[in-house]
N, C-alpha and C. Protein backbone atom coordinates (compact mmCIF):
# COMPACT_ATOMS: atom_id res chain seq x y z
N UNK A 1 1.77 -36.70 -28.46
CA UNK A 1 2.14 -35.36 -28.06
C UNK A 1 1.86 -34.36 -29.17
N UNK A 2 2.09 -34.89 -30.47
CA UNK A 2 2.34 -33.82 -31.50
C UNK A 2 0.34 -33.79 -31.73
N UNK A 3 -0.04 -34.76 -31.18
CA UNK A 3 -1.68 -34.22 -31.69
C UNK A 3 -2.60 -33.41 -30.44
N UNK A 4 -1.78 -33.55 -29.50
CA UNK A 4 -2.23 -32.73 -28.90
C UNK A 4 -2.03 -30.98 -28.81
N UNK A 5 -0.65 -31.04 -29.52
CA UNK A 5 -0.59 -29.61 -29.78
C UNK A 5 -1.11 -29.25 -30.86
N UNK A 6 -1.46 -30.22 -31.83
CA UNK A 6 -2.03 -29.96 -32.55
C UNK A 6 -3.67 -29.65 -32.56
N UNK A 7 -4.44 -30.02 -31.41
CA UNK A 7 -5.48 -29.80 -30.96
C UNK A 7 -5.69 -28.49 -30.79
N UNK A 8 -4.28 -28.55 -29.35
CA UNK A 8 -4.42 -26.90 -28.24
C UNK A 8 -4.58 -25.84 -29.49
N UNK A 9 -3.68 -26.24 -30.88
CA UNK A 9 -3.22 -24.92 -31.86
C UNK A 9 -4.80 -24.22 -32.44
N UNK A 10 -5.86 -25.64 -32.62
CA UNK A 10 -6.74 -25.58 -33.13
C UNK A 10 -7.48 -25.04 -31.87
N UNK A 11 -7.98 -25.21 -30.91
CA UNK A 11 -8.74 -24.54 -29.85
C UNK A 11 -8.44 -23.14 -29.79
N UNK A 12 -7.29 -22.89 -29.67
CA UNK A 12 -7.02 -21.17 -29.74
C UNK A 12 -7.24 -20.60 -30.78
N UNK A 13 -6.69 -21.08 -32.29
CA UNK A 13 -7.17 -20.53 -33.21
C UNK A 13 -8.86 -20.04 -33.53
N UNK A 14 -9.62 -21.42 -33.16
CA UNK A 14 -11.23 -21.19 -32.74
C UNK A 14 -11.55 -20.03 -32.32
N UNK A 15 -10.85 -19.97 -30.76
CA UNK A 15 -11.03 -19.04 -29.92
C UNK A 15 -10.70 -17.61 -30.34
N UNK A 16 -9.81 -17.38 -31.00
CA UNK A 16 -9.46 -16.02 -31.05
C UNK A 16 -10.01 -15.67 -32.43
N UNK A 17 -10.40 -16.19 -33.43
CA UNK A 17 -11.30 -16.25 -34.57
C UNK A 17 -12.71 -15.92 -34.29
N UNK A 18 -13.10 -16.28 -32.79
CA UNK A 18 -14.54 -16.31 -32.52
C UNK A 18 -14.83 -15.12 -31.83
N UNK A 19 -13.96 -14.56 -31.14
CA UNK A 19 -13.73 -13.55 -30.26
C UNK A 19 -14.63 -12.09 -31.02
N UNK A 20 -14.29 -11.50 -31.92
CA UNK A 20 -15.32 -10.40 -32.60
C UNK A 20 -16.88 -10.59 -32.69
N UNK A 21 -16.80 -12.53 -33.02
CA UNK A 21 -18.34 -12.58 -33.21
C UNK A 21 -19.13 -12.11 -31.38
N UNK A 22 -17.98 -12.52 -30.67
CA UNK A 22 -19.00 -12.51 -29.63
C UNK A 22 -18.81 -10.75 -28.80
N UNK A 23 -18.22 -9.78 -29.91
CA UNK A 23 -17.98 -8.51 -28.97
C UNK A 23 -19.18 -7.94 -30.09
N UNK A 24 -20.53 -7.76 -29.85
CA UNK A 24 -21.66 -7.25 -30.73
C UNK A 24 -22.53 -6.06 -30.67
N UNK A 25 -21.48 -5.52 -29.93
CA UNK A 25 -22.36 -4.55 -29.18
C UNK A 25 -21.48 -3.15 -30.58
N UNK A 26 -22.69 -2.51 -30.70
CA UNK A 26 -22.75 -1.39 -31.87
C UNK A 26 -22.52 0.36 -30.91
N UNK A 27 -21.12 0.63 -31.31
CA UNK A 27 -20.66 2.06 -30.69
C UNK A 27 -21.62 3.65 -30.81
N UNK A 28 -22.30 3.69 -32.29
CA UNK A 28 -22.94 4.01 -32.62
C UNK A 28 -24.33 4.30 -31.64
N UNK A 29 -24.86 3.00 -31.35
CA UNK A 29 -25.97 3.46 -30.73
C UNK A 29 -25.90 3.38 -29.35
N UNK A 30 -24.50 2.91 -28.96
CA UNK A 30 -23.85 2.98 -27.37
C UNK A 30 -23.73 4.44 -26.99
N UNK A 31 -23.36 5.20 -27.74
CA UNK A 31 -22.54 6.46 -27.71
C UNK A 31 -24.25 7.22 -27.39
N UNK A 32 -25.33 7.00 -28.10
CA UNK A 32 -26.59 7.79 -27.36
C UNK A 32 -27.31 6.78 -25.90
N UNK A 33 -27.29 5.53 -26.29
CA UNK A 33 -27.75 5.12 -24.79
C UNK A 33 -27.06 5.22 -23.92
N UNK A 34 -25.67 5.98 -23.86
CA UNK A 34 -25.11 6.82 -22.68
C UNK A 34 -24.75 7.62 -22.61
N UNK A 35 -25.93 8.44 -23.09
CA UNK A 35 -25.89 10.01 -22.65
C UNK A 35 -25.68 10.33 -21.22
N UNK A 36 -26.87 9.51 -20.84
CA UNK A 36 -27.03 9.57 -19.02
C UNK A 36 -25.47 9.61 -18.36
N UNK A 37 -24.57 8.75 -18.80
CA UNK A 37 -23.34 8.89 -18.48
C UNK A 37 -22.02 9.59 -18.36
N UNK A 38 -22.92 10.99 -19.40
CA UNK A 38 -21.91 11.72 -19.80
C UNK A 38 -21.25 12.83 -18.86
N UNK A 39 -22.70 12.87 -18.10
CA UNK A 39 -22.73 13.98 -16.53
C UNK A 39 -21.42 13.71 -15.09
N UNK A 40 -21.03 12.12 -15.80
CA UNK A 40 -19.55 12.22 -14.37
C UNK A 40 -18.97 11.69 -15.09
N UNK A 41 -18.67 10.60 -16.09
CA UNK A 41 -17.67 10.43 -16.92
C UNK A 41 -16.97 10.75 -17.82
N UNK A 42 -18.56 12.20 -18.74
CA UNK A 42 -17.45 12.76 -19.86
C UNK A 42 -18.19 12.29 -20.51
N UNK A 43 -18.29 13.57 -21.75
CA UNK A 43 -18.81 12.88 -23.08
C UNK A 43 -17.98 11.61 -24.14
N UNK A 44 -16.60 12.53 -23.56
CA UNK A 44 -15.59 11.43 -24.07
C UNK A 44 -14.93 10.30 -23.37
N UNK A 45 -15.62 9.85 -22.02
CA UNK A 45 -15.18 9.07 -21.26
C UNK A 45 -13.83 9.26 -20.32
N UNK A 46 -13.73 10.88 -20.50
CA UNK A 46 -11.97 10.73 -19.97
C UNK A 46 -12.87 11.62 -18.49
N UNK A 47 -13.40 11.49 -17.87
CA UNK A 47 -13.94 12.26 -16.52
C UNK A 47 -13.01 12.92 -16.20
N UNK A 48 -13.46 14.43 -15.64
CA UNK A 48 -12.60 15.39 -15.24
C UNK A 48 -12.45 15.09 -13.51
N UNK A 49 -13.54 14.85 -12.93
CA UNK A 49 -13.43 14.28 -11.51
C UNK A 49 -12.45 13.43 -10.95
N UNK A 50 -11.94 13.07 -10.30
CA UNK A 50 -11.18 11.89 -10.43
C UNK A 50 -12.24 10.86 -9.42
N UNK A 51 -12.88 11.57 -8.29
CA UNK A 51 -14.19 10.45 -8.13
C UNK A 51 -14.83 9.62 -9.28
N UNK A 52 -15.42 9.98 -10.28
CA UNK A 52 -15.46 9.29 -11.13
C UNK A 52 -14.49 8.55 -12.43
N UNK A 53 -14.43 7.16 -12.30
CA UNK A 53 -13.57 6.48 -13.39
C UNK A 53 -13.69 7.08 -14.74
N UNK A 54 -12.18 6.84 -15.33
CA UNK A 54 -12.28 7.23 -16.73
C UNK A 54 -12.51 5.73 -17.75
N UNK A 55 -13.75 6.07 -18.37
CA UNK A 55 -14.31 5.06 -19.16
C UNK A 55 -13.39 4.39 -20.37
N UNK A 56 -12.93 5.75 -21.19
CA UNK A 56 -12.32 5.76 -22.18
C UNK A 56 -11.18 5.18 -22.12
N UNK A 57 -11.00 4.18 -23.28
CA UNK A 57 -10.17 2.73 -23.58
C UNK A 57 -10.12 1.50 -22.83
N UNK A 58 -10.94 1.78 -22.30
CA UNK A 58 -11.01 -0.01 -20.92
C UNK A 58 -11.73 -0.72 -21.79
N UNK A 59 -11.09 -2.24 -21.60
CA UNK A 59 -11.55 -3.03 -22.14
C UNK A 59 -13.12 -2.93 -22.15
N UNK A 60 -13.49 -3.57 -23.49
CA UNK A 60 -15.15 -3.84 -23.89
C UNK A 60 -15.81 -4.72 -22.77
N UNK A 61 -15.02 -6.02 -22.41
CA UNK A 61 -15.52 -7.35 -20.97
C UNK A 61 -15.72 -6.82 -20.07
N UNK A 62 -14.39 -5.56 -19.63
CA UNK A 62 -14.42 -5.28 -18.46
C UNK A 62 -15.84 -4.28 -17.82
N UNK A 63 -16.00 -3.57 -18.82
CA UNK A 63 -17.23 -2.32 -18.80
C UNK A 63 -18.18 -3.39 -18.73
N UNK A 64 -18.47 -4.39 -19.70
CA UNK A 64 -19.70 -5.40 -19.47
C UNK A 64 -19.60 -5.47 -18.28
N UNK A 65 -18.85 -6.22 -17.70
CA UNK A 65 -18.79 -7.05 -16.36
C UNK A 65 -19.49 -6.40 -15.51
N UNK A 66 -18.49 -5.01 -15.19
CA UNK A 66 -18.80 -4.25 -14.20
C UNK A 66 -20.50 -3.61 -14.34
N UNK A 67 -20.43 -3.34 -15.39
CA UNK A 67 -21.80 -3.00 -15.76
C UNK A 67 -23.28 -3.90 -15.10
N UNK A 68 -23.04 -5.03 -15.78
CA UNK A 68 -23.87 -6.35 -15.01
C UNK A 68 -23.59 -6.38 -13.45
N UNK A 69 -22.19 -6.11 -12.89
CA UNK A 69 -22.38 -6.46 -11.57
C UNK A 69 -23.24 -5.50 -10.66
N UNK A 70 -22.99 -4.12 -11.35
CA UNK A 70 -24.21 -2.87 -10.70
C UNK A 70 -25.73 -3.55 -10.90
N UNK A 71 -26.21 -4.12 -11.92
CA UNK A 71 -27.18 -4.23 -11.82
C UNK A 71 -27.46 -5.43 -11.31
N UNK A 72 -26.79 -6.46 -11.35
CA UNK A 72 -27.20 -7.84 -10.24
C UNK A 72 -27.42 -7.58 -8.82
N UNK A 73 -26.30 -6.19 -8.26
CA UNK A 73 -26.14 -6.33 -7.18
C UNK A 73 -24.80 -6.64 -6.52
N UNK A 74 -24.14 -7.52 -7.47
CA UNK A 74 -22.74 -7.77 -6.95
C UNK A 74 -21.71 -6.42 -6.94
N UNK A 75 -21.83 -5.45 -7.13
CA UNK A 75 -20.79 -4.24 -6.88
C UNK A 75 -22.03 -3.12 -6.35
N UNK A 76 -22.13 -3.26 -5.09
CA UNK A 76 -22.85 -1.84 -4.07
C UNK A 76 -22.52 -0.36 -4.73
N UNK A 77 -23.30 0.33 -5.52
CA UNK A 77 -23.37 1.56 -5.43
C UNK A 77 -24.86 2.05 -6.15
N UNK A 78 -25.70 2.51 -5.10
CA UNK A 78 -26.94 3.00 -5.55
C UNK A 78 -26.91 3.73 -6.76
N UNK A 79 -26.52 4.53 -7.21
CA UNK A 79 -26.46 5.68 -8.17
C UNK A 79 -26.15 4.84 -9.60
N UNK A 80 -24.84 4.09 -9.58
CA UNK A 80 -24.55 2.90 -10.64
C UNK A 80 -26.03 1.94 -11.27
N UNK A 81 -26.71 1.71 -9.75
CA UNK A 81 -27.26 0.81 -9.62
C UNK A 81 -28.83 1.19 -10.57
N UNK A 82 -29.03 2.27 -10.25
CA UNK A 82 -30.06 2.97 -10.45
C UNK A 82 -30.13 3.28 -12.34
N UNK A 83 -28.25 3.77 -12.09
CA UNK A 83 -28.25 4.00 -14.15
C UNK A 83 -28.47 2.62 -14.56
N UNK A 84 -28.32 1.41 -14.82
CA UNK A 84 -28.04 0.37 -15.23
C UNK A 84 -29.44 -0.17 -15.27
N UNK A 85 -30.13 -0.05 -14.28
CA UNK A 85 -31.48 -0.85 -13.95
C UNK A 85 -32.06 -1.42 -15.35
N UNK A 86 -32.27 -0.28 -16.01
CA UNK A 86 -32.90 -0.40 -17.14
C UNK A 86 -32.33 -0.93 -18.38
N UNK A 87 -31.12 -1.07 -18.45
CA UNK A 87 -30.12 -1.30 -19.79
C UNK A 87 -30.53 -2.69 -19.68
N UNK A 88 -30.72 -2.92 -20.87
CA UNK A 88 -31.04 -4.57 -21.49
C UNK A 88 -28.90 -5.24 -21.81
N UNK A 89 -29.08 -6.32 -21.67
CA UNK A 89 -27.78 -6.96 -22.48
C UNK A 89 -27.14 -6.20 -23.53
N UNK A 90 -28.04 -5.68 -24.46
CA UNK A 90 -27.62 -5.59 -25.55
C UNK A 90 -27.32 -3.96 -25.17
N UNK A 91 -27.90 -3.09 -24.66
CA UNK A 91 -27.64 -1.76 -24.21
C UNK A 91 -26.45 -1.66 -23.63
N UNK A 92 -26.11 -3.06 -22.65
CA UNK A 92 -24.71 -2.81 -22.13
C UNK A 92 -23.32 -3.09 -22.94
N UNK A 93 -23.86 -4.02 -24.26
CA UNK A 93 -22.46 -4.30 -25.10
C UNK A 93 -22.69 -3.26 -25.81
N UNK A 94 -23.54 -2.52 -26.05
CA UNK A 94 -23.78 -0.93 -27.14
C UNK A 94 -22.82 -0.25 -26.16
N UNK A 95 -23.14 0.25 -24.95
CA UNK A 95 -22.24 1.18 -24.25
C UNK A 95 -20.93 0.84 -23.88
N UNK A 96 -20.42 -0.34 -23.69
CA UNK A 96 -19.14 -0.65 -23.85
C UNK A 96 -18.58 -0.77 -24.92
N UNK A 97 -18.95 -1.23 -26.13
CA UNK A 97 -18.61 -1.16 -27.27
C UNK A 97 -18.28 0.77 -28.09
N UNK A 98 -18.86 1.79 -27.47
CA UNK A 98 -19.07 3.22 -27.75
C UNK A 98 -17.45 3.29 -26.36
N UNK A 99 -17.63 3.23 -25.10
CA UNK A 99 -16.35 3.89 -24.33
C UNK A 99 -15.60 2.80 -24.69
N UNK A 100 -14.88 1.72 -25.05
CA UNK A 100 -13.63 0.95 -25.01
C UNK A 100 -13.39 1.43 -26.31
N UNK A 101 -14.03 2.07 -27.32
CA UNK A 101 -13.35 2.11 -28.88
C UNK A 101 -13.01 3.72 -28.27
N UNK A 102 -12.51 4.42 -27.56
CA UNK A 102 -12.87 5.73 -27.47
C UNK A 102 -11.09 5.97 -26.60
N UNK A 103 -10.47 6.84 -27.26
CA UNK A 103 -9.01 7.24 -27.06
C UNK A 103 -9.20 7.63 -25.50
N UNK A 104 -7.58 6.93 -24.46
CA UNK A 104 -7.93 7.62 -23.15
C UNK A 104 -7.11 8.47 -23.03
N UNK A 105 -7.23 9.19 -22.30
CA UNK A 105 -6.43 10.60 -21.56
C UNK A 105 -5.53 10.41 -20.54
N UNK A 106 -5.69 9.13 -19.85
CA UNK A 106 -5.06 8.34 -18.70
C UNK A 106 -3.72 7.88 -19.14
N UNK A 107 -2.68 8.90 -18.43
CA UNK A 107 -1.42 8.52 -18.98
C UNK A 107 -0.72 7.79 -17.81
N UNK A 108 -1.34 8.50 -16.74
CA UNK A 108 -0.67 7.68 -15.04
C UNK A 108 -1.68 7.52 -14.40
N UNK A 109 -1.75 6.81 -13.02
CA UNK A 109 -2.49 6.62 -12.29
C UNK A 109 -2.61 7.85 -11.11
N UNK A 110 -1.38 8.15 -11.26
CA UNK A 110 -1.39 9.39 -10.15
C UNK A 110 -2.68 10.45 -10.16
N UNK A 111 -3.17 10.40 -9.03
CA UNK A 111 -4.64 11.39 -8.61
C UNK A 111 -6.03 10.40 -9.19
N UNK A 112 -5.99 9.17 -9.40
CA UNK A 112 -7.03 8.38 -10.00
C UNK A 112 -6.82 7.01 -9.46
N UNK A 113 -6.46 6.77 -8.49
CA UNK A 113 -6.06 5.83 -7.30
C UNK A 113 -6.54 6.34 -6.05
N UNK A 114 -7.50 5.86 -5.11
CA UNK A 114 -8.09 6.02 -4.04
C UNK A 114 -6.50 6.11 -2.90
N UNK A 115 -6.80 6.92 -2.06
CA UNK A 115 -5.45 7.19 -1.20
C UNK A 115 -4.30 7.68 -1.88
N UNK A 116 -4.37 8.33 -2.64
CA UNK A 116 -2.92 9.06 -3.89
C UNK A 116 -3.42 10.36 -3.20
């Protein structure tokens, strides 16, 4: 028993030690390869629209994710679909890495919830 927690202690420690190496994406040059983005989200990611999401402070994974799913195909929206086409891997951890380091404005959900 005691070596197995002693394992689990070591797997997480791994894990959360390894975690920066694998967030590589540079804010710096995120912050110009999404310019294009700045026209509904905000230069600062906090969108004045409430049609459009506020970028600013969402997780770094989550912006990947969603990011990749516009361009696979797995999340339907032409316009998404169309910005993304072109972003390489590394363009998309640059631009998530530039809006998740970036202060949000989002204090409630109220008016930024579909049907509110």
């Amino acid at each position: 028993m005691q070596r197995a927690l002693a394992l689990l202690s070591c797997g997480a420690f791994l894990a959360l030690a390894s975690a920066p190496l694998l967030a590589s994406g540079n804010a710096a040059n995120g912050k110009t390869k999404a310019a294009a983005c700045f026209a509904c989200h905000g230069t600062d990611g906090n969108a004045v629209d409430p049609q459009y999401p506020r970028l600013a402070g969402q997780y770094n994974a989550y912006i990947q994710q969603v990011l990749h799913e516009y361009k696979s195909g797995g999340r339907d929206n032409p316009i998404m679909k169309g910005m993304v086409s072109t972003l390489s891997d590394q363009d998309i951890e640059d631009v998530a890495a530039y809006f998740s380091s970036l202060p949000t404005k989002l204090d409630t959900l109220k008016g930024h919830v579909q049907g509110d």
